[in-house]
PDB file of N, CA and C in Angstrom:
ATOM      1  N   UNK A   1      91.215 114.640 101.120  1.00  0.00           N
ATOM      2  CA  UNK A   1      91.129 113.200 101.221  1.00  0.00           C
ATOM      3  C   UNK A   1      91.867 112.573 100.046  1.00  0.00           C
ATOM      4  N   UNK A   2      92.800 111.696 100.962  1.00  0.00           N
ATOM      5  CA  UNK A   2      93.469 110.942  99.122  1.00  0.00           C
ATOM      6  C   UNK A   2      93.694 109.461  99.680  1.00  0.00           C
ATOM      7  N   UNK A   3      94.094 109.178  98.126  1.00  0.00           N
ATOM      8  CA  UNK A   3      93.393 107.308  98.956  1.00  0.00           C
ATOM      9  C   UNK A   3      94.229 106.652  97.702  1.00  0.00           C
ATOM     10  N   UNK A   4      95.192 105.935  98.409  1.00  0.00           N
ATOM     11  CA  UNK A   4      96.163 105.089  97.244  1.00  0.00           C
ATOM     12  C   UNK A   4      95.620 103.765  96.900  1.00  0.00           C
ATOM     13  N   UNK A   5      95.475 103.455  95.876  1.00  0.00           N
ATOM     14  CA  UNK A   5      94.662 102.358  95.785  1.00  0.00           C
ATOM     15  C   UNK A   5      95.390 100.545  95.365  1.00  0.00           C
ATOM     16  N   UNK A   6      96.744 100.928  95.528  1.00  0.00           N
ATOM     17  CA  UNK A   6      97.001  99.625  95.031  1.00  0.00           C
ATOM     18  C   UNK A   6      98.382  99.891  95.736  1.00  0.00           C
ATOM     19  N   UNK A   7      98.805  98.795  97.002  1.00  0.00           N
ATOM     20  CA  UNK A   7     100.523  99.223  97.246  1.00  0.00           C
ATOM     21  C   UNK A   7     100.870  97.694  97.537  1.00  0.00           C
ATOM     22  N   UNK A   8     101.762  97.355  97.342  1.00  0.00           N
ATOM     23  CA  UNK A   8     102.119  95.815  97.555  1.00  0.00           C
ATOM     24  C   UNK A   8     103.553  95.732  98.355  1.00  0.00           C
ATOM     25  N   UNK A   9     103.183  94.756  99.126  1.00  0.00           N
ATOM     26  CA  UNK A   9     104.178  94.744 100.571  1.00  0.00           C
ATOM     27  C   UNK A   9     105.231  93.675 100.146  1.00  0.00           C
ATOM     28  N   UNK A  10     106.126  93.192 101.063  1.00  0.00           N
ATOM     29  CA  UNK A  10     107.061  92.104 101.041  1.00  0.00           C
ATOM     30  C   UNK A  10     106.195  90.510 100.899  1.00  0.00           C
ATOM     31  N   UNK A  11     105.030  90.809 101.275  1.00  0.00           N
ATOM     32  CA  UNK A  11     104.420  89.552 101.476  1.00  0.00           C
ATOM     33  C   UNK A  11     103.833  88.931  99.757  1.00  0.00           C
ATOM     34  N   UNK A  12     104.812  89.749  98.676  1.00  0.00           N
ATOM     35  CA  UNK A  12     104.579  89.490  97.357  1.00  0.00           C
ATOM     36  C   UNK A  12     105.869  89.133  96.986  1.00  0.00           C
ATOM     37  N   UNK A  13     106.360  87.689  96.865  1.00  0.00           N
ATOM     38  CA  UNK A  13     107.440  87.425  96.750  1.00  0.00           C
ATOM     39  C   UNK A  13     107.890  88.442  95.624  1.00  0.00           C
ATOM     40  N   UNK A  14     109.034  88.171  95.525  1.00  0.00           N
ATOM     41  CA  UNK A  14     109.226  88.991  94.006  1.00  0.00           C
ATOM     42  C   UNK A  14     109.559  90.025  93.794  1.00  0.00           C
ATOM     43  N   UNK A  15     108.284  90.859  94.473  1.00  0.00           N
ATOM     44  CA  UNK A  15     107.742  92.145  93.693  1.00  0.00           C
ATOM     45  C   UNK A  15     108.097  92.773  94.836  1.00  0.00           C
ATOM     46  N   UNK A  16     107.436  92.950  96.364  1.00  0.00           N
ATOM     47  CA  UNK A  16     107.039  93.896  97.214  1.00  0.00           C
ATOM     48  C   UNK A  16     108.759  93.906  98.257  1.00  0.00           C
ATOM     49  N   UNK A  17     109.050  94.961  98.513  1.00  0.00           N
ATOM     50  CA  UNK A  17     109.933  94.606  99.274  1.00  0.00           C
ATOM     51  C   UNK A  17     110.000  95.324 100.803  1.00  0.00           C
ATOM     52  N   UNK A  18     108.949  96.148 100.666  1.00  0.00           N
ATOM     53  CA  UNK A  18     107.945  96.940 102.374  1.00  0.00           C
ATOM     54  C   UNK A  18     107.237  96.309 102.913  1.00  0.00           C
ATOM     55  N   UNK A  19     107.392  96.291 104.346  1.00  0.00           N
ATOM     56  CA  UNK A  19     106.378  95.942 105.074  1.00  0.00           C
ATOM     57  C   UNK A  19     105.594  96.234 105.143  1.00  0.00           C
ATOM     58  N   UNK A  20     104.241  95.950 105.764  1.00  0.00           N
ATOM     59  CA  UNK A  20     102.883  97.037 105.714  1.00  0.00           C
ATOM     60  C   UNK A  20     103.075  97.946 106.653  1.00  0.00           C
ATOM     61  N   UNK A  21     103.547  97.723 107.304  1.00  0.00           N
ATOM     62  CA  UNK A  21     104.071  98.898 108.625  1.00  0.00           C
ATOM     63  C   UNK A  21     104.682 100.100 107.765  1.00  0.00           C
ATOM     64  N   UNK A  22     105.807 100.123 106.739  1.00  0.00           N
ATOM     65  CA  UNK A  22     106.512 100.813 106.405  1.00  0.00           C
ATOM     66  C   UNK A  22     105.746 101.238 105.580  1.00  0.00           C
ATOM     67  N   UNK A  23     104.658 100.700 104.510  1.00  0.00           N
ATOM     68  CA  UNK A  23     103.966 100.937 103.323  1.00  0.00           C
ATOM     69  C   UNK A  23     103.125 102.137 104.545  1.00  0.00           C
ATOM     70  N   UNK A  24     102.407 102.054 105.580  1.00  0.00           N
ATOM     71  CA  UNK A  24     101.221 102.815 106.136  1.00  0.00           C
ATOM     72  C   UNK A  24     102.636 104.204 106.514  1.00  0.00           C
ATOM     73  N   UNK A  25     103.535 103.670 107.353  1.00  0.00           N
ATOM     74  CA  UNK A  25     104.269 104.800 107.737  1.00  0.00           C
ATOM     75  C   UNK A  25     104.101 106.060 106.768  1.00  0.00           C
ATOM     76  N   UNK A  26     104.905 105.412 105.176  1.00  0.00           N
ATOM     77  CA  UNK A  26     105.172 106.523 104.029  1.00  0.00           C
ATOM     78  C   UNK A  26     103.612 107.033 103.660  1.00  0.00           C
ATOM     79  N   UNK A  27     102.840 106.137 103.600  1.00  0.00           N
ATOM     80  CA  UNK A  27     101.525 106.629 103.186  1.00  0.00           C
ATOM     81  C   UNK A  27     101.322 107.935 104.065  1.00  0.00           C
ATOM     82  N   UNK A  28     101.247 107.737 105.148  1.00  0.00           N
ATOM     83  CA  UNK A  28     100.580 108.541 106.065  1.00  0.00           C
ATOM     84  C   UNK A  28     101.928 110.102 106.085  1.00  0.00           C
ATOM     85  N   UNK A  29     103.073 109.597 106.156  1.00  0.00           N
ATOM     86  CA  UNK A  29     103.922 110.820 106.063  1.00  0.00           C
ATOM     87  C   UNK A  29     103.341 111.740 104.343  1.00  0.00           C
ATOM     88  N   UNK A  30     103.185 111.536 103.400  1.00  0.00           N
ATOM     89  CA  UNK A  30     102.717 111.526 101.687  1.00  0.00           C
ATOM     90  C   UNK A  30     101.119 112.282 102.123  1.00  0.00           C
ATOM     91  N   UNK A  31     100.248 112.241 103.102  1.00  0.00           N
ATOM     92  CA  UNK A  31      99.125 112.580 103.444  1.00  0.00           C
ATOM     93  C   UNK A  31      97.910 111.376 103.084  1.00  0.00           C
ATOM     94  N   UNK A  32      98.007 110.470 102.719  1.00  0.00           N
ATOM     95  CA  UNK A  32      97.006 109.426 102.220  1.00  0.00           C
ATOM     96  C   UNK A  32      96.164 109.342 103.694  1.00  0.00           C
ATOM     97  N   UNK A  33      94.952 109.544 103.214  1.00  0.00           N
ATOM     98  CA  UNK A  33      94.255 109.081 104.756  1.00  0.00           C
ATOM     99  C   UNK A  33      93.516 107.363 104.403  1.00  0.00           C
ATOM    100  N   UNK A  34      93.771 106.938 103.135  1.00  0.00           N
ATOM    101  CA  UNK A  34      92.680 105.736 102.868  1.00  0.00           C
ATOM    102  C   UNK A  34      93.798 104.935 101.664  1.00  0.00           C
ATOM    103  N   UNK A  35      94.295 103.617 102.343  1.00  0.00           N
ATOM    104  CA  UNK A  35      95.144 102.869 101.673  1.00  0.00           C
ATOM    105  C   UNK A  35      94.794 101.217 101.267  1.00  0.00           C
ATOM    106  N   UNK A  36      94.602 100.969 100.150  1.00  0.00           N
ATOM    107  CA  UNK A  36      94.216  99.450  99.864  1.00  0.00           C
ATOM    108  C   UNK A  36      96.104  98.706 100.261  1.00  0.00           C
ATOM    109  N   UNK A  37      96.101  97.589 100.675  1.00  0.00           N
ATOM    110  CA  UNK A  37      97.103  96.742 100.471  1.00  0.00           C
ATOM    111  C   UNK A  37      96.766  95.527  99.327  1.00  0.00           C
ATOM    112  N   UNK A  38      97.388  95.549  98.097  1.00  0.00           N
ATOM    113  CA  UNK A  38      96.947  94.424  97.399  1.00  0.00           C
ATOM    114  C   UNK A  38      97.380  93.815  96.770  1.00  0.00           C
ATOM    115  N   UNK A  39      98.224  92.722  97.598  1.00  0.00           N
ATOM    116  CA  UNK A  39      99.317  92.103  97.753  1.00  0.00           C
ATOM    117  C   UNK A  39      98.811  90.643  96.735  1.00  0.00           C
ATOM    118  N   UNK A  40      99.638  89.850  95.786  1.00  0.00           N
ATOM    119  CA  UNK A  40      99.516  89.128  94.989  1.00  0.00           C
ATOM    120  C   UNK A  40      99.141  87.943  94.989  1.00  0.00           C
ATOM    121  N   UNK A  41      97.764  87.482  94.816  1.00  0.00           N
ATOM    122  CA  UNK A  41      97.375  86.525  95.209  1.00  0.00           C
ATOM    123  C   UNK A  41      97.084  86.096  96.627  1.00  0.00           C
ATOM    124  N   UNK A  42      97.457  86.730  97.420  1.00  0.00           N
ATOM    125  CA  UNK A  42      97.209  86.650  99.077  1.00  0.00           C
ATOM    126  C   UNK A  42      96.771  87.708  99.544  1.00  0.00           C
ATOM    127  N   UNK A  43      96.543  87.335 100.959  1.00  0.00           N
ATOM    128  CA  UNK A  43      96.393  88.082 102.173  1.00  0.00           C
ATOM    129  C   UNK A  43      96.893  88.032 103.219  1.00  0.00           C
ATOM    130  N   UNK A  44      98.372  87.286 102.938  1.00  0.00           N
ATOM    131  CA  UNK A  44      99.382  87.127 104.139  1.00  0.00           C
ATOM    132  C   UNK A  44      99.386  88.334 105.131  1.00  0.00           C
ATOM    133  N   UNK A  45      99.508  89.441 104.323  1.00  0.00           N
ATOM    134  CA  UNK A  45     100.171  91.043 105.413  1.00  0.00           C
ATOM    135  C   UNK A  45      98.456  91.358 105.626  1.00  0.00           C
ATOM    136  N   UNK A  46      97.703  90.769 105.384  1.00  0.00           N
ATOM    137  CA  UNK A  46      96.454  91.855 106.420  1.00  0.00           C
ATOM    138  C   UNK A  46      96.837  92.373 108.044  1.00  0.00           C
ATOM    139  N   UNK A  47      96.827  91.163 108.354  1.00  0.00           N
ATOM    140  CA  UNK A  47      96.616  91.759 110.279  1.00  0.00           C
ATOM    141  C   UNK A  47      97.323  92.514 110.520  1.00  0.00           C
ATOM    142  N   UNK A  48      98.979  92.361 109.955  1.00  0.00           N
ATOM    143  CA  UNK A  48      99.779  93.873 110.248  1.00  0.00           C
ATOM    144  C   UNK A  48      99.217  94.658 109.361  1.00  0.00           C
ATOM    145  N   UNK A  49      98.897  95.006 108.592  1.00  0.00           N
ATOM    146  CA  UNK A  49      98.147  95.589 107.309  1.00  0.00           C
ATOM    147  C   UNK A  49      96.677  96.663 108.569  1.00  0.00           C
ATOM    148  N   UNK A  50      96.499  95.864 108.915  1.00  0.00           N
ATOM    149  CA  UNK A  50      94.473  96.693 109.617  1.00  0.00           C
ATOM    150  C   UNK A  50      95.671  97.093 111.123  1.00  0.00           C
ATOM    151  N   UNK A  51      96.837  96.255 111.708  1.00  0.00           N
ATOM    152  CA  UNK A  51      97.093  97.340 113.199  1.00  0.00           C
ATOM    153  C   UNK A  51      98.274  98.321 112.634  1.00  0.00           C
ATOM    154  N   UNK A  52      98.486  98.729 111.324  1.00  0.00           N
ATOM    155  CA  UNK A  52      99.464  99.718 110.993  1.00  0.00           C
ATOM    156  C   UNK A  52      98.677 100.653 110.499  1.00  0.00           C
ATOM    157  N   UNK A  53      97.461 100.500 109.760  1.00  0.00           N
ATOM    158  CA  UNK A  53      96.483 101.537 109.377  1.00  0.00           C
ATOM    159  C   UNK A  53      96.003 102.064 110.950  1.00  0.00           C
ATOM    160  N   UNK A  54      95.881 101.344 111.851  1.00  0.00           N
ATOM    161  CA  UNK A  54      94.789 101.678 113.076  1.00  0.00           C
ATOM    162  C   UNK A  54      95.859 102.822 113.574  1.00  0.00           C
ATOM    163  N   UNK A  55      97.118 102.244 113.924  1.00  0.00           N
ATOM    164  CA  UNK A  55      98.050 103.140 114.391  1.00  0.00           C
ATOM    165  C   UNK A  55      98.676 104.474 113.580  1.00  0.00           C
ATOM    166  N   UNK A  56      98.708 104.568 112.240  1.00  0.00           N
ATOM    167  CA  UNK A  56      98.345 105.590 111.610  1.00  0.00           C
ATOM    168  C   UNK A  56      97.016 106.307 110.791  1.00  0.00           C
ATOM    169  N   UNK A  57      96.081 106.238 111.802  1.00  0.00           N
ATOM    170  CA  UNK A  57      95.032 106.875 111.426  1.00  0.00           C
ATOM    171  C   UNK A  57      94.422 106.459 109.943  1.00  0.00           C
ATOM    172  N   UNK A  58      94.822 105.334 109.460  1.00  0.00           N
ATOM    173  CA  UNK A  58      94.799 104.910 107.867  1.00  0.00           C
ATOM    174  C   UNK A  58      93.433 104.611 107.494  1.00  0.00           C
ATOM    175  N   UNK A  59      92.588 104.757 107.019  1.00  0.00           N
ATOM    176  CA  UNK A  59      91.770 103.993 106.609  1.00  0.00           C
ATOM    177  C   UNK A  59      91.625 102.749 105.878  1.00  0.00           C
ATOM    178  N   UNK A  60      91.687 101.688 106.096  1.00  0.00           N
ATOM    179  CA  UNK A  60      92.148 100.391 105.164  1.00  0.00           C
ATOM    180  C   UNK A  60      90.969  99.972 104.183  1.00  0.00           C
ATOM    181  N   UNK A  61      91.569  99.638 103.051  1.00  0.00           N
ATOM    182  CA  UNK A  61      90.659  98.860 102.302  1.00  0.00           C
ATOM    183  C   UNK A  61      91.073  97.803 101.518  1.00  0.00           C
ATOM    184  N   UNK A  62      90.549  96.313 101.804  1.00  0.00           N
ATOM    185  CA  UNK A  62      90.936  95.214 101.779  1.00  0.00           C
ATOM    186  C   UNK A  62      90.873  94.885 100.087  1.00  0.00           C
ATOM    187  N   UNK A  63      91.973  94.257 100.006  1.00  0.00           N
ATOM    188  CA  UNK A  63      91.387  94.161  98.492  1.00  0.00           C
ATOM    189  C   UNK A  63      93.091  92.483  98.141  1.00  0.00           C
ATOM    190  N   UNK A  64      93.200  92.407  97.022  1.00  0.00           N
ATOM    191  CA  UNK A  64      94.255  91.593  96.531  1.00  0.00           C
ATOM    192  C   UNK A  64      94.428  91.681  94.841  1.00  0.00           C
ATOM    193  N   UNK A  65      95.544  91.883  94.221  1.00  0.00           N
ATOM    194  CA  UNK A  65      95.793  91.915  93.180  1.00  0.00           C
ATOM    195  C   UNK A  65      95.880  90.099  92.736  1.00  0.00           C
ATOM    196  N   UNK A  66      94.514  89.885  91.935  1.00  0.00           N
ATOM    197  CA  UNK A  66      94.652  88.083  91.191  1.00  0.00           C
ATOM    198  C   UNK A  66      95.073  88.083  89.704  1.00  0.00           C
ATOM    199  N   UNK A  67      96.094  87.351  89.548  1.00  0.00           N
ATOM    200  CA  UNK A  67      96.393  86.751  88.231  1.00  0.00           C
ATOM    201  C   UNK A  67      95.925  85.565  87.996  1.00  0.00           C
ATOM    202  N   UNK A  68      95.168  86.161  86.735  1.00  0.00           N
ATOM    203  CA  UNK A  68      94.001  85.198  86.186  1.00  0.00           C
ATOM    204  C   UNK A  68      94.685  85.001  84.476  1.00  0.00           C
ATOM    205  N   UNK A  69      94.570  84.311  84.007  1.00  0.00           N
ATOM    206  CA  UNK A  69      94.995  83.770  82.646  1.00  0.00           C
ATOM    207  C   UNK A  69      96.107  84.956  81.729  1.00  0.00           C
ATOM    208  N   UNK A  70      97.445  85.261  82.872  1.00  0.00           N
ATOM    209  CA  UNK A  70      98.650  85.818  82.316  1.00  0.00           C
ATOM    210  C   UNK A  70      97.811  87.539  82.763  1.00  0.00           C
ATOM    211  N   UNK A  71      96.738  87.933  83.276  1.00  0.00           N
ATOM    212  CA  UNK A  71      96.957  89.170  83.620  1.00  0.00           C
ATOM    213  C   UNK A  71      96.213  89.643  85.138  1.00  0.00           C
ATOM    214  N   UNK A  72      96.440  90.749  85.743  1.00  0.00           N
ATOM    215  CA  UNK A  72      96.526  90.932  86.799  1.00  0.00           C
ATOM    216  C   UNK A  72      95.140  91.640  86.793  1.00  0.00           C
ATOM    217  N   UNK A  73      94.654  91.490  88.351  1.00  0.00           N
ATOM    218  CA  UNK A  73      92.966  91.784  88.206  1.00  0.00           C
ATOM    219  C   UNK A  73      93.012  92.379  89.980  1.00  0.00           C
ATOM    220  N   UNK A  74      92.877  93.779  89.867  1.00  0.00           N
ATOM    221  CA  UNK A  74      92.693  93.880  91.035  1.00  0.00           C
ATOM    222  C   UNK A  74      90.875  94.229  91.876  1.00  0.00           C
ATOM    223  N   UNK A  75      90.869  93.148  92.802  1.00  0.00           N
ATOM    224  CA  UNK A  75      89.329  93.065  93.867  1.00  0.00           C
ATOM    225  C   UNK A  75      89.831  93.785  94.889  1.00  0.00           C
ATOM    226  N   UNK A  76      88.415  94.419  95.717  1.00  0.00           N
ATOM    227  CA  UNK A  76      88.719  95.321  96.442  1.00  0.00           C
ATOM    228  C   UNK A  76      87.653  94.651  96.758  1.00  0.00           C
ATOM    229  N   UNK A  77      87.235  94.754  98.725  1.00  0.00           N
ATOM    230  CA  UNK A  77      85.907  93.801  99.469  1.00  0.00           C
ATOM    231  C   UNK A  77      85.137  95.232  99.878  1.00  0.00           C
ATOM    232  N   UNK A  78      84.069  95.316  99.825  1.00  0.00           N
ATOM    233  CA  UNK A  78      83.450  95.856 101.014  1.00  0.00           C
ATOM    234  C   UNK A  78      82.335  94.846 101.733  1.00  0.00           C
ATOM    235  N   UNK A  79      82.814  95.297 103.301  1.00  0.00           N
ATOM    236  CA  UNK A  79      81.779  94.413 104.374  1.00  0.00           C
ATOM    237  C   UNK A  79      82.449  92.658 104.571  1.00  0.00           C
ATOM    238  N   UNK A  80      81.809  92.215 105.519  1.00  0.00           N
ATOM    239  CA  UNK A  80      82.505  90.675 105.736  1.00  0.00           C
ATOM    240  C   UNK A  80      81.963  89.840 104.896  1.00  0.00           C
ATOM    241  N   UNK A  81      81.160  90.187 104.035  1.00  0.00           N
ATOM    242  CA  UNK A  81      80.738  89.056 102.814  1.00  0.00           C
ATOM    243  C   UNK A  81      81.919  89.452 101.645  1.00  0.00           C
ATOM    244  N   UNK A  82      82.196  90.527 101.257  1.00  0.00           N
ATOM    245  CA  UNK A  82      83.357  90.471 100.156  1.00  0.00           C
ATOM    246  C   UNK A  82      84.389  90.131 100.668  1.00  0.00           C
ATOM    247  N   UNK A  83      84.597  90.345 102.244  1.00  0.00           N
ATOM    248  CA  UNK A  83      86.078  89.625 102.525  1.00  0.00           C
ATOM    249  C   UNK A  83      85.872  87.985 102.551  1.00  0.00           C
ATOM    250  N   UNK A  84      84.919  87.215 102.903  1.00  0.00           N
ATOM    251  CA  UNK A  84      84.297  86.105 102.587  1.00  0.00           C
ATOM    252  C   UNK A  84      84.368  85.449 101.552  1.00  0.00           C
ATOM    253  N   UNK A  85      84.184  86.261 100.379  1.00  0.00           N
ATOM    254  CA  UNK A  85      84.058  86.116  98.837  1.00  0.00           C
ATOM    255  C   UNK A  85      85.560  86.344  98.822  1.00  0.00           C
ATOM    256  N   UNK A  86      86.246  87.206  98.417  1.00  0.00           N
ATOM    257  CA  UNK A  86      87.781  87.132  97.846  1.00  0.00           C
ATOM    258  C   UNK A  86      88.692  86.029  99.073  1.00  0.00           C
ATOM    259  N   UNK A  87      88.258  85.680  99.998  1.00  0.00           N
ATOM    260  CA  UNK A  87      89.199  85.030 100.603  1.00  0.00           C
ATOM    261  C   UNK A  87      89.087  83.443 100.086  1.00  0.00           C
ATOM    262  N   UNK A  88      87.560  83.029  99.670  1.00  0.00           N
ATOM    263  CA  UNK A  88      87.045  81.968  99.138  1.00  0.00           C
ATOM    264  C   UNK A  88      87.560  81.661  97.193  1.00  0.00           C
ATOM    265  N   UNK A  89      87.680  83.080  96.874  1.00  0.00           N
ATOM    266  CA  UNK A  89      88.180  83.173  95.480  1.00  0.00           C
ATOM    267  C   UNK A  89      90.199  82.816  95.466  1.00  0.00           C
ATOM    268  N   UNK A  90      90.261  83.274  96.243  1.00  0.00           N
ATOM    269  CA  UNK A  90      91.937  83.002  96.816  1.00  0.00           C
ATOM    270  C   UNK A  90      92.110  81.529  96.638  1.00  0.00           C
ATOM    271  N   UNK A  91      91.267  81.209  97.971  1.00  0.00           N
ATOM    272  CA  UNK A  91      91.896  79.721  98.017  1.00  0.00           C
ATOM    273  C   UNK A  91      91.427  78.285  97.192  1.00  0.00           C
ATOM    274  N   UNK A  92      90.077  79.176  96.199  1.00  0.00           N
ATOM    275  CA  UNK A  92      89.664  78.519  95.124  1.00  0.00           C
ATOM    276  C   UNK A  92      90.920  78.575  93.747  1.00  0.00           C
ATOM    277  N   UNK A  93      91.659  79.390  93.612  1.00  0.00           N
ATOM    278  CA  UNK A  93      92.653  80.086  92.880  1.00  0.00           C
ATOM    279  C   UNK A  93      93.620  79.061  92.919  1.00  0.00           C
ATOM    280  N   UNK A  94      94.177  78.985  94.130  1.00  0.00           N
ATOM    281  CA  UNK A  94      95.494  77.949  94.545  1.00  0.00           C
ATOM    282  C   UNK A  94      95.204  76.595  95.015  1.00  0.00           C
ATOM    283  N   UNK A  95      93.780  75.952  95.115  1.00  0.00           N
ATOM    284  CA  UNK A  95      93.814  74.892  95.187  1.00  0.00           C
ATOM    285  C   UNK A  95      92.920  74.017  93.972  1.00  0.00           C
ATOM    286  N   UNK A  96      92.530  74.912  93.007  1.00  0.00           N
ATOM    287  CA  UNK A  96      91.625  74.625  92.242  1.00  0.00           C
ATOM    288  C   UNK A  96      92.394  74.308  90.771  1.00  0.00           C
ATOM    289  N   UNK A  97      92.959  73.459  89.842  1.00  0.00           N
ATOM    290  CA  UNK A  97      92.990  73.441  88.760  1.00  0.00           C
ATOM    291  C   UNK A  97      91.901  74.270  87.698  1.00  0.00           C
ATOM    292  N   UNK A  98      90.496  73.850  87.937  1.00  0.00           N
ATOM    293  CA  UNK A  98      89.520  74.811  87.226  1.00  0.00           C
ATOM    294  C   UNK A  98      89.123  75.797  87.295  1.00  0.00           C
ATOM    295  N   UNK A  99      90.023  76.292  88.601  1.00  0.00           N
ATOM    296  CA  UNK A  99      88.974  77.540  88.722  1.00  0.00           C
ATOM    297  C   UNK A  99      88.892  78.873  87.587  1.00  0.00           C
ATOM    298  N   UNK A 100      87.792  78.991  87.499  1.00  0.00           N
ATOM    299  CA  UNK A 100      86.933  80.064  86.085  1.00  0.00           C
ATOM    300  C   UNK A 100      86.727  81.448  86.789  1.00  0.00           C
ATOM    301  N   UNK A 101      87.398  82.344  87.004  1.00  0.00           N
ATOM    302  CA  UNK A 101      86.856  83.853  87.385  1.00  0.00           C
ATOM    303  C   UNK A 101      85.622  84.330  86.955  1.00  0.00           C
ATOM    304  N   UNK A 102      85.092  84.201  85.831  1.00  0.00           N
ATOM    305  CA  UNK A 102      84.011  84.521  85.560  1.00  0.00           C
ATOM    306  C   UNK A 102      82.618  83.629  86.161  1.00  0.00           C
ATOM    307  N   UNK A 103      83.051  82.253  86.074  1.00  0.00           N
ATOM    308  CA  UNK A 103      82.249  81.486  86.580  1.00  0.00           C
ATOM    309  C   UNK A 103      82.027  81.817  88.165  1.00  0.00           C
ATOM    310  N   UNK A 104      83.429  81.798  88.775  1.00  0.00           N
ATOM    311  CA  UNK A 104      83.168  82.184  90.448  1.00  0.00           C
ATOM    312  C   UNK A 104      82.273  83.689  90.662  1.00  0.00           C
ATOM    313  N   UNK A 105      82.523  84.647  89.939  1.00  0.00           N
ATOM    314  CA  UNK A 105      81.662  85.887  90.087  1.00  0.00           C
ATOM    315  C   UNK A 105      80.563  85.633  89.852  1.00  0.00           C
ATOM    316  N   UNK A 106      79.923  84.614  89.269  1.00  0.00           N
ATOM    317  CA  UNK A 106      78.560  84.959  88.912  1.00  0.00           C
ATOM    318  C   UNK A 106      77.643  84.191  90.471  1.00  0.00           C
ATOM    319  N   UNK A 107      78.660  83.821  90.619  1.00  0.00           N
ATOM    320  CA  UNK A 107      77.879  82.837  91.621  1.00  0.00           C
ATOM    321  C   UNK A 107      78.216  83.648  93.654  1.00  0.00           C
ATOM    322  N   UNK A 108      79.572  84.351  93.532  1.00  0.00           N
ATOM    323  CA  UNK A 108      79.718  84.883  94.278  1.00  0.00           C
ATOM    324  C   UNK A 108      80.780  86.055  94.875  1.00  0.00           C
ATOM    325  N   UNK A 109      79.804  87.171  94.243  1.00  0.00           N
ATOM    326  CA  UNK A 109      80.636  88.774  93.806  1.00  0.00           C
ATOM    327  C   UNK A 109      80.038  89.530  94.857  1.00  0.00           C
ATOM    328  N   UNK A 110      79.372  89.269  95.695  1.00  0.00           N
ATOM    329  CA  UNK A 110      78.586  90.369  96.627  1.00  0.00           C
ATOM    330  C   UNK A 110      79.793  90.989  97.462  1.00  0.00           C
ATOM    331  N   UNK A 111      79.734  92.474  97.703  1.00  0.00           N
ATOM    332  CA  UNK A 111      80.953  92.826  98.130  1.00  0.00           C
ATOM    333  C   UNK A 111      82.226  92.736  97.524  1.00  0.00           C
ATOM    334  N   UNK A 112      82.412  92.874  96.326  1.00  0.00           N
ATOM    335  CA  UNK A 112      83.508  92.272  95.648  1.00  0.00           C
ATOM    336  C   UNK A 112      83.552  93.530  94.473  1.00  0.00           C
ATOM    337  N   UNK A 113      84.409  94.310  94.316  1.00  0.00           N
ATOM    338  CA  UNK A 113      84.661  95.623  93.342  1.00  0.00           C
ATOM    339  C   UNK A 113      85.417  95.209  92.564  1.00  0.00           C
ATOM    340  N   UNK A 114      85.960  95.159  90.813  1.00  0.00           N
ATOM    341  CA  UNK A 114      86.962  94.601  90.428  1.00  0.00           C
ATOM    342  C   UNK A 114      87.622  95.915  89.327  1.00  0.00           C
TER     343      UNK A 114
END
């Protein structure tokens, strides 16, 4: 069992320049049976992200790399309350001038690995 824990797709301006299709392809050719996508500040590439894991046998695990005050913080969800929670921390992130990471965890980390 091996399990890559951090791969970032095209859907990271900048940085990523694979699709999630192509990211699961190489994974799965490499032997990875369990792959986080955790793409920067978003969750643009999920849905191709969960039908490229389905179609290569992948195991997915949801997660997003956040830059929080100049450094990078990677969350990982388990269950529909941490995807709940980081999707709510996301769009608290980009629409929020104040938003406090520490402050948002205390109030809502359930499902939420960092």
């Amino acid at each position: 069992m091996a399990a890559l824990l951090s791969a970032t797709s095209y859907y990271t301006l900048t940085r990523g320049i694979h699709s999630p299709l192509s990211i699961c392809r190489q994974a799965s050719l490499l032997g990875y049976d369990t792959l986080a996508l955790t793409d920067r500040n978003n969750l643009y590439g999920l849905p191709e992200f969960l039908k490229a894991c389905q179609y290569f046998q992948i195991r997915p695990i949801i997660g997003a790399e956040l830059t929080y005050r100049r450094k990078s913080i990677f969350i990982y969800t388990r269950g529909k309350k941490g995807f709940e929670n980081l999707c709510q921390m996301i769009t608290e992130k980009h629409c929020s001038n104040s938003f406090h990471l520490q402050k948002f965890l205390k109030k809502q980390s359930e499902g939420l690995f960092i």
